[in-house]
Protein backbone atom coordinates (compact mmCIF):
# COMPACT_ATOMS: atom_id res chain seq x y z
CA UNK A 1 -164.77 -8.78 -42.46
CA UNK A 2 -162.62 -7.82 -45.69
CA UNK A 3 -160.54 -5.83 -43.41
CA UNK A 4 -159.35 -9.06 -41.44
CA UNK A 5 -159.00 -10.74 -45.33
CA UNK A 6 -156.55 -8.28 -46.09
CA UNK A 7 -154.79 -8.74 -43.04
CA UNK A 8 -154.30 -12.54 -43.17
CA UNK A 9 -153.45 -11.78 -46.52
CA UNK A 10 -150.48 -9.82 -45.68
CA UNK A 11 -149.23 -11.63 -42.59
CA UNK A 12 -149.63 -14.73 -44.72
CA UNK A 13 -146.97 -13.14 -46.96
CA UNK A 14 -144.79 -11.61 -45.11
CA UNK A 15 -144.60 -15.43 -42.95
CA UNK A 16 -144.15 -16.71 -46.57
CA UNK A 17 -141.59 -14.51 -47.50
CA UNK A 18 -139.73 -14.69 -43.96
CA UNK A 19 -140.09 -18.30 -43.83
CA UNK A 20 -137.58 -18.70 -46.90
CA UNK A 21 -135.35 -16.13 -46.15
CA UNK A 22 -132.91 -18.00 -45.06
CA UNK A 23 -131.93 -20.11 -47.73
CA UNK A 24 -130.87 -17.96 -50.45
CA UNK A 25 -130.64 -14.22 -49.91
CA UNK A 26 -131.40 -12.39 -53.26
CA UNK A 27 -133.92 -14.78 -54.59
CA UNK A 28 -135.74 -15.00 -51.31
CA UNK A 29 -136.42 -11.31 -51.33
CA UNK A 30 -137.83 -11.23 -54.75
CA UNK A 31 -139.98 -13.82 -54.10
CA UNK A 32 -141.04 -12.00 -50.84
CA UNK A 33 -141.07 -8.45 -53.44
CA UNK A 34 -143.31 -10.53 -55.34
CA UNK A 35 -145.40 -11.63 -52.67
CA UNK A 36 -145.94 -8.39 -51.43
CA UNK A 37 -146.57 -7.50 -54.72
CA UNK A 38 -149.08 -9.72 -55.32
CA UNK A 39 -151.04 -9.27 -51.76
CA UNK A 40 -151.09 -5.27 -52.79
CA UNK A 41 -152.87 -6.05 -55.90
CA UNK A 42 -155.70 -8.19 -54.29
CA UNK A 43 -156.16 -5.68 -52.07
CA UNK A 44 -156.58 -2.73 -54.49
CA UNK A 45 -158.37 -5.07 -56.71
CA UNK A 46 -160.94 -5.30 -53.41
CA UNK A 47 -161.12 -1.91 -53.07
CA UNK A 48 -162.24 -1.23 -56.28
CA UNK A 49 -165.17 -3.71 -56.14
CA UNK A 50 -166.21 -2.06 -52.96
CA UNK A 51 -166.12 1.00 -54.22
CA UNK A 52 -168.31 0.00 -57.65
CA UNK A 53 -171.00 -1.91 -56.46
CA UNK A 54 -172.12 -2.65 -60.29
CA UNK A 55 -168.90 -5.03 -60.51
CA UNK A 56 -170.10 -8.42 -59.01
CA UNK A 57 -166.60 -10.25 -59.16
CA UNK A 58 -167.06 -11.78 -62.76
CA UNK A 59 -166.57 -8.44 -64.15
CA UNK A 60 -163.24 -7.86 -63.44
C-alpha cells in the first residue's frame, strides 16, 4: 500500500510538472525541480517512519 502512495505521488508530479511545461520554459522546470523535490522528501520522510516504529506521525 505505501508503495502505490509513493507512486501516485510521483506520477502526480511529474503530470504536474509536464502539464505546465509549455508555457514558460525556465520557470516551469523549477517548479517541476521543486515538485520533484518535494515528492522525494515525503517519501524519505515515509521511510523513516517505517523504519522507527516509535514515531506515530505527530512526532515528526
Amino acid at each position: 500500500m505505501k508503495h502505490n502512495k509513493k507512486k501516485v505521488a510521483f506520477l502526480l508530479s511529474i503530470f504536474i510538472g509536464l502539464s505546465s511545461f509549455g508555457d514558460d520554459g525556465l520557470s516551469n522546470v523549477r517548479k517541476y525541480k521543486e515538485i520533484l523535490d518535494k515528492s522525494y522528501n515525503l517519501i524519505n520522510l515515509d521511510n523513516v517512519r517505517q523504519n522507527n516504529p516509535e514515531i506515530d506521525g505527530n512526532g515528526v
